[in-house]
Protein backbone atom coordinates (compact mmCIF):
# COMPACT_ATOMS: atom_id res chain seq x y z
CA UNK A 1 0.00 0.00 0.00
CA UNK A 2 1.81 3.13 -1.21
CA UNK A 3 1.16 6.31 1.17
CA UNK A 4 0.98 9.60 0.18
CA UNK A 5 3.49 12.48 2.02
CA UNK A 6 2.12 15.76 1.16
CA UNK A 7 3.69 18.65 0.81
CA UNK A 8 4.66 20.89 3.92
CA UNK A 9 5.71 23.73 1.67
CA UNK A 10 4.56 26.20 -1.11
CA UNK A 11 6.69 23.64 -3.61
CA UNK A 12 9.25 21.20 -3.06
CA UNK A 13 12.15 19.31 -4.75
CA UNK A 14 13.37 16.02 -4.79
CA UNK A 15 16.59 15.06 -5.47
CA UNK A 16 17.61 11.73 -6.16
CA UNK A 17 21.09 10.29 -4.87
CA UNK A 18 23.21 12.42 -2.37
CA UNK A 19 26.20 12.64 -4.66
CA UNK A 20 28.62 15.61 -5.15
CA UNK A 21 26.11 15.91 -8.05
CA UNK A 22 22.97 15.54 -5.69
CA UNK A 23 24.40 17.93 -3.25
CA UNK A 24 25.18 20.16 -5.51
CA UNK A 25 21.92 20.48 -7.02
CA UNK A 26 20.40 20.51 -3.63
CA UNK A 27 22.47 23.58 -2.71
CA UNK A 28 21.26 25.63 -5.68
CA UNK A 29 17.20 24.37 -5.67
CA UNK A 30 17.25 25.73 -1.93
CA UNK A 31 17.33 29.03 -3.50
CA UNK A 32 14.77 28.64 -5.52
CA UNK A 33 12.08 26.14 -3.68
CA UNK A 34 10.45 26.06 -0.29
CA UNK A 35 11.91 22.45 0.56
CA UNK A 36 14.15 19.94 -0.74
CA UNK A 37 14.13 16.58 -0.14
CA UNK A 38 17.69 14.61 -0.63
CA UNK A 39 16.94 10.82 -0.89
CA UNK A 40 19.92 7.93 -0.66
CA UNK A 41 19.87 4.47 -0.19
CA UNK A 42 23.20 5.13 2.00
CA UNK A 43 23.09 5.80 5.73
CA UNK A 44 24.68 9.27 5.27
CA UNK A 45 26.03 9.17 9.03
CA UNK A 46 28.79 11.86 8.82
CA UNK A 47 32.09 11.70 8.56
CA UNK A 48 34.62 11.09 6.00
CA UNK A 49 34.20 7.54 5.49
CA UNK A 50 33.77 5.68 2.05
CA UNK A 51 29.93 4.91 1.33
CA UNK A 52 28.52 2.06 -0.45
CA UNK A 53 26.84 3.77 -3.71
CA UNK A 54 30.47 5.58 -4.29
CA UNK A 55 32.54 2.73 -4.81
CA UNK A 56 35.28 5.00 -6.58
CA UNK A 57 35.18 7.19 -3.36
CA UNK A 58 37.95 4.87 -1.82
CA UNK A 59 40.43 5.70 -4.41
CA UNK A 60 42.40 8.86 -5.89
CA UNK A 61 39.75 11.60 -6.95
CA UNK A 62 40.74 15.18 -8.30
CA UNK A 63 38.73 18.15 -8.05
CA UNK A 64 40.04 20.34 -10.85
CA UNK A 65 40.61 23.94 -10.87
CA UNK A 66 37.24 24.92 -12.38
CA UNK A 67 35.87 22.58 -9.36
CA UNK A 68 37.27 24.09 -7.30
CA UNK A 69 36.27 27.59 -7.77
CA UNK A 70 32.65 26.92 -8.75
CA UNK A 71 32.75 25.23 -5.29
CA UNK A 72 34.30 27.75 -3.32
CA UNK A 73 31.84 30.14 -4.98
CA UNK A 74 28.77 27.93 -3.63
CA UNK A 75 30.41 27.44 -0.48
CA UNK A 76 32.38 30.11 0.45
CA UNK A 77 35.34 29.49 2.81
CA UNK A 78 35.24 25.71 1.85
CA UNK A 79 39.26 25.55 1.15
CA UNK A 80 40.25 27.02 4.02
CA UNK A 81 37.71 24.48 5.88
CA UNK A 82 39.51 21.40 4.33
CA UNK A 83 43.36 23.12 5.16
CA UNK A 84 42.07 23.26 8.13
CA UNK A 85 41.08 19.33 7.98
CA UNK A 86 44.77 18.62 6.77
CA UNK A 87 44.20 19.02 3.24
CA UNK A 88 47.18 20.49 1.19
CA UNK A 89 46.17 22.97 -1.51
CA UNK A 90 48.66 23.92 -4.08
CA UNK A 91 48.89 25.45 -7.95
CA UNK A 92 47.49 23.34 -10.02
CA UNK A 93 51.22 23.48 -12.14
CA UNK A 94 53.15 24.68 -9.72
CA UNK A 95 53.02 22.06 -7.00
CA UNK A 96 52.11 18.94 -8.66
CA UNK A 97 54.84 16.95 -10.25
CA UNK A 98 53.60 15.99 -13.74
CA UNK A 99 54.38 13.55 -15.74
CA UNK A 100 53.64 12.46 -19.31
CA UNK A 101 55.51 10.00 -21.15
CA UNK A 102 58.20 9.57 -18.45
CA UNK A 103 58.71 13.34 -19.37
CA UNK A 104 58.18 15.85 -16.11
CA UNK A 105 55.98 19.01 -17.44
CA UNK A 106 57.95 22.58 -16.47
CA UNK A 107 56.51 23.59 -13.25
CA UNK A 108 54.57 27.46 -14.03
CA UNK A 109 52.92 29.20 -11.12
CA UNK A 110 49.17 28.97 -12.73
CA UNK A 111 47.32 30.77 -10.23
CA UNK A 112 44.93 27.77 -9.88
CA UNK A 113 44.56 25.77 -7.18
CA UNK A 114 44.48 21.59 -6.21
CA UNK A 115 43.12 20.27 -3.61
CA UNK A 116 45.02 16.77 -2.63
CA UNK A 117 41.56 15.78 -0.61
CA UNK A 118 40.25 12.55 -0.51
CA UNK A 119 36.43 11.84 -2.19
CA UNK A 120 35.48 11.12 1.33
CA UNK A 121 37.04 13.98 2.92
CA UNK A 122 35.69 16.67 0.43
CA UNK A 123 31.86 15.06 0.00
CA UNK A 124 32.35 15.19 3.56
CA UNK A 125 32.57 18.78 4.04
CA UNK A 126 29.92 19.34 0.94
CA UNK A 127 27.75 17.30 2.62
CA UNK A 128 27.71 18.94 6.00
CA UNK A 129 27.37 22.63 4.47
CA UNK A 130 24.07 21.22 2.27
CA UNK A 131 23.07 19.40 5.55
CA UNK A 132 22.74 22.90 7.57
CA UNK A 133 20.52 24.35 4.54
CA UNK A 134 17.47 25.12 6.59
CA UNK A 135 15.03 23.86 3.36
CA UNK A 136 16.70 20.80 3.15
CA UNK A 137 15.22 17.26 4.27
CA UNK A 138 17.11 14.78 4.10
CA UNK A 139 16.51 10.78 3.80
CA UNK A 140 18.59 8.26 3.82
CA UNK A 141 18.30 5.06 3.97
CA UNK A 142 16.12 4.77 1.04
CA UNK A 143 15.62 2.74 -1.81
CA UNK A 144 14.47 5.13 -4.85
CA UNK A 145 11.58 2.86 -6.62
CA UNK A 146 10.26 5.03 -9.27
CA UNK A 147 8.69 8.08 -10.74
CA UNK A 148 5.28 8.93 -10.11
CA UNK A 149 3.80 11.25 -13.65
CA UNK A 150 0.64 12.57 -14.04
CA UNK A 151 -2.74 11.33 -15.73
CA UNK A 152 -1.02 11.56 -19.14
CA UNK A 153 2.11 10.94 -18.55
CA UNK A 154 3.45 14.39 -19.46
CA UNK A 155 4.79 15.96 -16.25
CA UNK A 156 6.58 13.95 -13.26
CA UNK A 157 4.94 14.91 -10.07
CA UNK A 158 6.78 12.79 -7.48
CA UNK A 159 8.66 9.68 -6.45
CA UNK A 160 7.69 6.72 -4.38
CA UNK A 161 10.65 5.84 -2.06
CA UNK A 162 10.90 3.03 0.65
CA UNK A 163 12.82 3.62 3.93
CA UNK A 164 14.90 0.38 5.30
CA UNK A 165 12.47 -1.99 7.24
CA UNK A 166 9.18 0.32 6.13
CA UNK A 167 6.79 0.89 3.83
CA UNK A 168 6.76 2.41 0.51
CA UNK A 169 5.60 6.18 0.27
CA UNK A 170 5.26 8.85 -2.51
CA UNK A 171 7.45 12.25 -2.08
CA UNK A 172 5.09 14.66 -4.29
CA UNK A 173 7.12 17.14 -5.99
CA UNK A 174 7.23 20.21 -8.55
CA UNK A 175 10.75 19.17 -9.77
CA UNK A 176 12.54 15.70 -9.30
CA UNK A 177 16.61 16.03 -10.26
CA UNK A 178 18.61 12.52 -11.06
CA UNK A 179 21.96 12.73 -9.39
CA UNK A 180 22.29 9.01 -9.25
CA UNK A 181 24.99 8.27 -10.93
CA UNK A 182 26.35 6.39 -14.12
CA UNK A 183 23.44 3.57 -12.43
CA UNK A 184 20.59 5.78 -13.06
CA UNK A 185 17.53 4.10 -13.91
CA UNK A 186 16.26 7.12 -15.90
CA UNK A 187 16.69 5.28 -19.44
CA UNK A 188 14.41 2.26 -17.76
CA UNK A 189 11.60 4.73 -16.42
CA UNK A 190 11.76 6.28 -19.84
CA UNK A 191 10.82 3.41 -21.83
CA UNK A 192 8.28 2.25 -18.94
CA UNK A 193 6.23 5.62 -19.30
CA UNK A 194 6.32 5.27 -23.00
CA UNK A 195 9.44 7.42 -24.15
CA UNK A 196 12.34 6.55 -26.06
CA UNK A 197 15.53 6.24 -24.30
CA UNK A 198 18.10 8.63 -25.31
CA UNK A 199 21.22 7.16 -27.46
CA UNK A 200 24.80 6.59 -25.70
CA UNK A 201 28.15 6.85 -26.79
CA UNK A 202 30.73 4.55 -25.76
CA UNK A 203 34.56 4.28 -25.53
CA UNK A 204 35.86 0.83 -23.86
CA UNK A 205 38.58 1.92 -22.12
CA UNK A 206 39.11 -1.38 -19.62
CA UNK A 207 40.61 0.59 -17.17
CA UNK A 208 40.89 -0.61 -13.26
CA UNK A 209 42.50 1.53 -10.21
CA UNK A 210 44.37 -0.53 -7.14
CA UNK A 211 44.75 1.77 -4.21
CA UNK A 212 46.63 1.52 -0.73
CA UNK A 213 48.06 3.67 2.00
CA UNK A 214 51.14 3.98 4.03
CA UNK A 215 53.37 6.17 6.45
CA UNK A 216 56.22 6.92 5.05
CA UNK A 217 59.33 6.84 6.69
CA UNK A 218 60.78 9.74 4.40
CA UNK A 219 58.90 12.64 2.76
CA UNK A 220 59.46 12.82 -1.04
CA UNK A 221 57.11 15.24 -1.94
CA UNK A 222 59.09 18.41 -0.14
CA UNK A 223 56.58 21.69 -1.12
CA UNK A 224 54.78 19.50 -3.67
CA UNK A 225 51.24 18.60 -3.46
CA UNK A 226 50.92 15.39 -5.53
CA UNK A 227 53.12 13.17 -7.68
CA UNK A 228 51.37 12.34 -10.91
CA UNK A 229 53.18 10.06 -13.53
CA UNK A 230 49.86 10.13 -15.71
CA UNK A 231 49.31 7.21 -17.82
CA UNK A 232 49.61 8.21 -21.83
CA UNK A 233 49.69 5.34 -24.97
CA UNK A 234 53.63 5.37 -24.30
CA UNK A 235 53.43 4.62 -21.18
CA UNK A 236 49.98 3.21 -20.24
CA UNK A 237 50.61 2.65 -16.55
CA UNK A 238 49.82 5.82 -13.94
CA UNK A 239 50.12 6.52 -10.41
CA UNK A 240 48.04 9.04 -8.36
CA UNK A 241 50.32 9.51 -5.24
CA UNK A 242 49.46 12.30 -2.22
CA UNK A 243 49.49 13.01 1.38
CA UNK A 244 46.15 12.54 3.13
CA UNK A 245 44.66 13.71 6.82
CA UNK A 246 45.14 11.36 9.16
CA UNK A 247 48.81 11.20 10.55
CA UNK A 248 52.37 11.95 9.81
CA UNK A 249 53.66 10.30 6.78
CA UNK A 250 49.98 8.95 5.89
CA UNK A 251 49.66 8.73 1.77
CA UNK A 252 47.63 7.34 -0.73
CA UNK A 253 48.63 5.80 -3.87
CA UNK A 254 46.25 4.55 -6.82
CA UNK A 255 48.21 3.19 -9.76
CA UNK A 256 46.06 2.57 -12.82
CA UNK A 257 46.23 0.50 -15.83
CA UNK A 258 43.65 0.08 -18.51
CA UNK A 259 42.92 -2.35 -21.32
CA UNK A 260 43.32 -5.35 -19.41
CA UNK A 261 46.78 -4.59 -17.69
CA UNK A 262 45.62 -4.23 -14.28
CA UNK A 263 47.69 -3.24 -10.79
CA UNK A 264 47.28 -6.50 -8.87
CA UNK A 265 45.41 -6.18 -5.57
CA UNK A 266 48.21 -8.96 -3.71
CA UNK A 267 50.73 -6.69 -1.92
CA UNK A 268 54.12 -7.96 -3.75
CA UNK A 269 52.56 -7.80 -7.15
CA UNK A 270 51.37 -3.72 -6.27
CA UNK A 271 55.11 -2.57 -5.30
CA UNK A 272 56.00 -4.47 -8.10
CA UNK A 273 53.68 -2.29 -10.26
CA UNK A 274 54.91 0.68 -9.18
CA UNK A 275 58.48 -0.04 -9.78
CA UNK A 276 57.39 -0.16 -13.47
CA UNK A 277 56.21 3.11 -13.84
CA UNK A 278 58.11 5.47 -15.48
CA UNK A 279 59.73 7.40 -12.52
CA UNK A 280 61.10 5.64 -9.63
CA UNK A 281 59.88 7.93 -6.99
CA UNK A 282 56.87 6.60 -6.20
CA UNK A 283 58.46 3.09 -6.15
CA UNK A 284 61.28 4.30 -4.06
CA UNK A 285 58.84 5.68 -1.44
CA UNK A 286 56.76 2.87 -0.39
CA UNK A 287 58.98 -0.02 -0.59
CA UNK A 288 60.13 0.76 3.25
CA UNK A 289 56.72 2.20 4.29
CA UNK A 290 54.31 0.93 6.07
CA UNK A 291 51.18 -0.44 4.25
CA UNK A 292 48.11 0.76 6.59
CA UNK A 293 45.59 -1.34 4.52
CA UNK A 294 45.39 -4.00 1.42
CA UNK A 295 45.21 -3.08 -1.87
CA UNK A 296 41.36 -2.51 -3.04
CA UNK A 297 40.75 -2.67 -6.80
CA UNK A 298 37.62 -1.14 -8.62
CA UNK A 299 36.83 -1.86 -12.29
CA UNK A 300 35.84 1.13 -14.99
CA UNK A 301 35.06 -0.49 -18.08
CA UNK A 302 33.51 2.74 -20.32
CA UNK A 303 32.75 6.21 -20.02
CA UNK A 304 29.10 6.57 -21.15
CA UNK A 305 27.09 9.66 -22.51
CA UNK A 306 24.04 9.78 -22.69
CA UNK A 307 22.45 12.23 -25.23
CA UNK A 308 19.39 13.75 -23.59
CA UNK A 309 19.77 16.63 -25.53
CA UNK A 310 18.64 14.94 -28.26
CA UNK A 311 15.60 13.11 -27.18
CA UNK A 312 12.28 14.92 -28.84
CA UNK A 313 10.07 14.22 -25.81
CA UNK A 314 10.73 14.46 -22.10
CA UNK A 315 8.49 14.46 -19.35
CA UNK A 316 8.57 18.03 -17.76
CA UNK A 317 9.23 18.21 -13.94
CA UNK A 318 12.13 15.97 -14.04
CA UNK A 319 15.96 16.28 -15.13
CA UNK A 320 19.09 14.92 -15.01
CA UNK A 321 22.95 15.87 -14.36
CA UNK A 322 26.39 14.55 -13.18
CA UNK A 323 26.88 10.97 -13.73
CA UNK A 324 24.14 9.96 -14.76
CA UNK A 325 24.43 11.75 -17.72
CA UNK A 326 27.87 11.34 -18.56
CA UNK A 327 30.11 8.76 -16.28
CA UNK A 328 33.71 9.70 -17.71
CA UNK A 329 36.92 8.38 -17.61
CA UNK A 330 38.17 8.89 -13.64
CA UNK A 331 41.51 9.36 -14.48
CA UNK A 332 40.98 12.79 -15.82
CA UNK A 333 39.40 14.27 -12.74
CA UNK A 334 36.43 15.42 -14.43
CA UNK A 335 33.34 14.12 -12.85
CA UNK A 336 32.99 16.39 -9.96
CA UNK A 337 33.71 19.62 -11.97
CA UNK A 338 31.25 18.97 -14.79
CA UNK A 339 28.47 18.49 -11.92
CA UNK A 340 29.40 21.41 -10.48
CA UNK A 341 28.73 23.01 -14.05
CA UNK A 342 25.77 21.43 -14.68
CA UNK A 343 24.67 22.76 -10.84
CA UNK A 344 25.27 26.31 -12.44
CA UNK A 345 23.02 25.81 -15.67
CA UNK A 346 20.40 24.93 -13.23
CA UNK A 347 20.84 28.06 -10.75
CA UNK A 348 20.72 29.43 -14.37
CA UNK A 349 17.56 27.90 -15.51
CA UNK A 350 15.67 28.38 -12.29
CA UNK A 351 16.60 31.95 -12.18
CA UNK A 352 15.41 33.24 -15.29
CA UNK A 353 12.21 34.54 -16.14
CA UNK A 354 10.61 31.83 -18.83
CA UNK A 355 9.78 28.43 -17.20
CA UNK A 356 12.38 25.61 -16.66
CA UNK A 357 11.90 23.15 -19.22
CA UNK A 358 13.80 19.87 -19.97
CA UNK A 359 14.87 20.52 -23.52
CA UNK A 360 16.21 23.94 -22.68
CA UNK A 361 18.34 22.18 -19.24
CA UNK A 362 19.26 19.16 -21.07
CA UNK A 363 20.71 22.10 -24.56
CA UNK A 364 23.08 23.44 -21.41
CA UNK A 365 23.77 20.37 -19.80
CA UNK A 366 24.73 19.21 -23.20
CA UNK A 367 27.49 21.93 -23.85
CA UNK A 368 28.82 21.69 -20.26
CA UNK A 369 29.65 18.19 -21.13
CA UNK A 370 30.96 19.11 -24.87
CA UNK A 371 34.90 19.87 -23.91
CA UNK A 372 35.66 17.70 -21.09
CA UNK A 373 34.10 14.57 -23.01
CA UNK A 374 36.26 15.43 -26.16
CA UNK A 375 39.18 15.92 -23.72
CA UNK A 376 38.75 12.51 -21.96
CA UNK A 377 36.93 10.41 -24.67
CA UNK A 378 39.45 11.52 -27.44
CA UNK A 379 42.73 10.91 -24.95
CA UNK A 380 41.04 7.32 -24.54
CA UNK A 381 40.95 6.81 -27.96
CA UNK A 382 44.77 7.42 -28.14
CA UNK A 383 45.33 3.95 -27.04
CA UNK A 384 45.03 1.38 -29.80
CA UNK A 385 42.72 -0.89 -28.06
CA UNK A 386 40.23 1.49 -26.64
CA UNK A 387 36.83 0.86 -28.12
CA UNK A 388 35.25 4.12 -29.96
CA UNK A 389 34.51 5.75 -32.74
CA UNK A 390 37.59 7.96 -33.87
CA UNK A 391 37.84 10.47 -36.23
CA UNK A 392 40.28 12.93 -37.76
CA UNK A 393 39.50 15.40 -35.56
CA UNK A 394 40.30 12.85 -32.76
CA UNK A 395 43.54 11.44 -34.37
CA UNK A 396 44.95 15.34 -34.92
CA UNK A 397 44.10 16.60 -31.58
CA UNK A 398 46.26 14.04 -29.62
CA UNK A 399 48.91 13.83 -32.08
CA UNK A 400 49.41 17.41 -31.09
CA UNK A 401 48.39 17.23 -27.76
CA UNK A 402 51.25 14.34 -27.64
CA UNK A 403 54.02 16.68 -28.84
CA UNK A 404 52.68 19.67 -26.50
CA UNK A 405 53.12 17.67 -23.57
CA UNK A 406 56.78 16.80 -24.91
CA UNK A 407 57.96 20.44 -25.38
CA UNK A 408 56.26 21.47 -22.53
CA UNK A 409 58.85 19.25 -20.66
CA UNK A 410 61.39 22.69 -21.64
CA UNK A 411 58.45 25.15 -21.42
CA UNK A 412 56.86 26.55 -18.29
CA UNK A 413 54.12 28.31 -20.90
CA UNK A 414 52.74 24.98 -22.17
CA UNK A 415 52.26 23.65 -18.93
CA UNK A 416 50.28 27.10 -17.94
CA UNK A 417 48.46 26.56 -21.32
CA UNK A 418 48.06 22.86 -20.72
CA UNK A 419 46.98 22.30 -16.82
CA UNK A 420 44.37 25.22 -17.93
CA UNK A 421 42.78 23.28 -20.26
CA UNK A 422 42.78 20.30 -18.25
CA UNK A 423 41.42 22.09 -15.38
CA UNK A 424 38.73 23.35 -17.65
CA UNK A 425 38.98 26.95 -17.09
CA UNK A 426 39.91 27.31 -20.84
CA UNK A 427 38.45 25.23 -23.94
CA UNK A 428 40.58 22.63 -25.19
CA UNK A 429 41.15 24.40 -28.72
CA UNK A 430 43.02 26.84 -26.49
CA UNK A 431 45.81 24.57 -26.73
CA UNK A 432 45.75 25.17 -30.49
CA UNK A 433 46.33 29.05 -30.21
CA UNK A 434 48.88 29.90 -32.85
CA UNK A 435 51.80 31.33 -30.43
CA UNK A 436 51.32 28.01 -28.59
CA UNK A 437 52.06 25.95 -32.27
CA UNK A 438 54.54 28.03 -32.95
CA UNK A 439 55.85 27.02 -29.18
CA UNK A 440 55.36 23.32 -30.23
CA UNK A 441 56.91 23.55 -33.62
CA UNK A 442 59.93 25.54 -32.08
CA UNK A 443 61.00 22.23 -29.96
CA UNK A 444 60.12 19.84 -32.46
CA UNK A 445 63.05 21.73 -34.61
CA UNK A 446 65.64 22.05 -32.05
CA UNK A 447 65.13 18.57 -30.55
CA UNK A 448 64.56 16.25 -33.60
CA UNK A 449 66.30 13.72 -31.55
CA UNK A 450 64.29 13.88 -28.51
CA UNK A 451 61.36 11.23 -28.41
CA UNK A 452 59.30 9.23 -25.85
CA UNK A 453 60.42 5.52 -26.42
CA UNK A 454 58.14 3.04 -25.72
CA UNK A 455 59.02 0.74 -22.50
CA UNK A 456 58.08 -2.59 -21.88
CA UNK A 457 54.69 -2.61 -19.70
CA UNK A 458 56.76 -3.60 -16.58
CA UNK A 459 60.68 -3.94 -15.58
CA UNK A 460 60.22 -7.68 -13.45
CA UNK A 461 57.34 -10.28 -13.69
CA UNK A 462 54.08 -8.47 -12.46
CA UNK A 463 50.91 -10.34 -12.33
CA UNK A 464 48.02 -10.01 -13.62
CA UNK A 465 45.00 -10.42 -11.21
């Protein structure tokens, strides 16, 4: 028997999943509605502990420097919350040793900052700042069973939800976000209330992350933030390495490896994989240390979009964002700065004078995803066995982006021009600006010689789990 929870104020929202995306687009419907409601299956209990529905939460995350300042901007005097935690902020160039190819990028002072937090440790501090939001309800603890629409189907005017050892109930509602993640169920509920689902691209990128932590017994980052060696077609294995909250010495390392080639999860086998990265820093660092846990392994087969932008019908009084419209490729750090975006188009929507509707959200939504899915999806498609469609376009871009990265090994200005990109707080044609060719050209002339050579995937036997 389903019951009915009416509505306490003038209108109400519902958001579904308590995400960085959820909470996010909780923070910014507070402005705009009497009361929303913040459903999750998860407990929620606070702290900055790894929760069930955010399996990648127990491994590296990056907030890039758009994140960051869109979040700082909803939250203001977040970063100085988490330094105060223990978190170490940096310049985004400046104080992150990266790597690409085995080649270090010139350190630049950028002007934008990284946060080395931890997933749990930043959703953490999100969470409590939505949490205090006087309009918002939360509940956890619940399973999310479906949309409830209208007589014809047209509008969504609710959700029914079921708490943990109760009974199902319906949370009526004006406006009912997704912020479920790359699970959503959206594309099912579609097709169930007669719509068609929306189309997806695809690129197979195989990829899996092994993470542990340790005290070290020595410090080798010195003023640095991070250590980086980020995994490129040359060199396909990666390491995020960074100090974390929690003691003296305390670290975490995820080394990645895609297509197949996976760290191993025993402990041997993981020190073994770092040792075959491209620097020996990382490697050099932990094999003294002490391990505080066992490697954990999570599996990322494909980042998925989903083109809602180009569906012809939509049920008004429902949307969609973060994940669950476009799950992309961890490794690039994207996923929390692109919800953050997408939190923007709807302060954006909700603020202006002609109605919300889905087809003008989902238009926005659909350019906020443009650049960082050509960043990530085309720098997947680098690597001969990724799955996806490529195209000239595709081919060019990392050819050049390949040779950047290689000149800006001698050239602080590339990296600026580079980590910018990245960081998306410039398009990615930026790159392409003709003093930055010119840049590019210049090296390729005066070292002809100089050239990323291919290494074998590992120096030792490391095995495959």
């Amino acid at each position: 028997m389903t019951a009915v929870n009416h509505r306490r104020g003038r209108d109400r929202a519902v958001v579904l999943g308590a995400s960085m995306a959820g909470l996010l687009a909780a923070r910014v419907l507070s402005e705009s509605h009497d009361e929303v409601v913040l459903v999750d299956r998860d407990s929620l209990a606070d702290g900055a502990v790894a929760r069930r529905g955010v399996p990648q939460g127990r491994h590296a995350h990056g907030l890039v420097a758009q994140g960051q300042q869109i979040l700082e901007g909803l939250f203001p005097g977040l970063t100085d919350d988490l330094v105060r935690a223990g978190v170490r902020v940096g310049d985004f160039s400046g104080d992150i040793r990266w790597y690409f190819g085995g080649r270090r990028m010139r350190p630049s002072r950028s002007g934008l900052l990284s946060l080395a937090a931890s997933r749990p440790v930043l959703e953490d501090h999100v969470r409590r700042r939505v949490f205090a939001i006087a309009q918002v309800t939360v509940c956890s603890g619940h399973s999310i069973d479906g949309l409830v629409t209208d007589r014809d189907g047209g509008r969504v005017v609710g959700v029914r939800v079921t708490p943990d050892g109760g009974e199902q109930t319906t949370l009526e509602s004006d406006l009912v976000v997704d912020a479920t993640g790359k699970g959503s169920r959206t594309p099912v509920w579609l097709e169930e209330l007669g719509y068609e689902r929306p189309t997806e691209d695809r690129v197979g990128i195989r990829l899996a992350y092994t993470t542990r932590h340790y005290r070290l017994n020595s410090d080798p980052f010195g003023e640095d933030i991070a250590i980086i060696p980020a995994a490129t077609p040359s060199h396909p294995r990666g390491a995020f390495f960074y100090p974390v909250p929690g003691g003296e010495g305390h670290v975490q390392l995820s080394l990645t490896g895609v297509l197949g080639d996976h760290p191993p999860t025993d402990p041997e086998g993981f020190t073994e994989f770092s040792r075959s990265l491209p620097i020996p820093d990382i490697h050099d660092a932990i094999v003294d240390a002490e391990p505080l846990d066992e490697p954990t392994r999570i599996h990322y087969p494909a980042s998925v979009r989903r083109r809602y932008e180009d569906l012809r019908r939509f049920p008004e009084g429902f949307l969609v964002l973060g994940d669950a419209v476009c799950s992309f490729n961890p490794v690039y750090a994207q996923g929390m700065t692109v919800a953050a975006r997408e939190a923007l188009s709807l302060r954006r929507h909700l603020r202006a004078a002609e109605p919300l509707t889905a087809a003008r959200f989902f238009r926005d939504v659909g350019r906020d995803v443009q650049a960082p899915w050509e960043l990530a999806a085309g720098a997947d498609l680098g690597y001969p066995g990724a799955e996806g469609r490529r195209t000239l376009k595709t081919r060019l871009a990392n050819a050049y982006t390949s040779r950047l990265q290689r000149a800006a090994e001698h050239d602080a200005q590339l990296s600026e021009a580079f980590v910018r990109a990245a960081g998306l707080v410039a398009p990615p044609q930026s790159i392409m600006r003709p003093n930055l060719l010119l840049r590019v050209a210049r090296n390729a002339i005066t070292r002809p010689r100089e050239r990323v050579v291919p290494q074998p995937p590992h120096r030792g036997a490391v095995p495959r789990h």
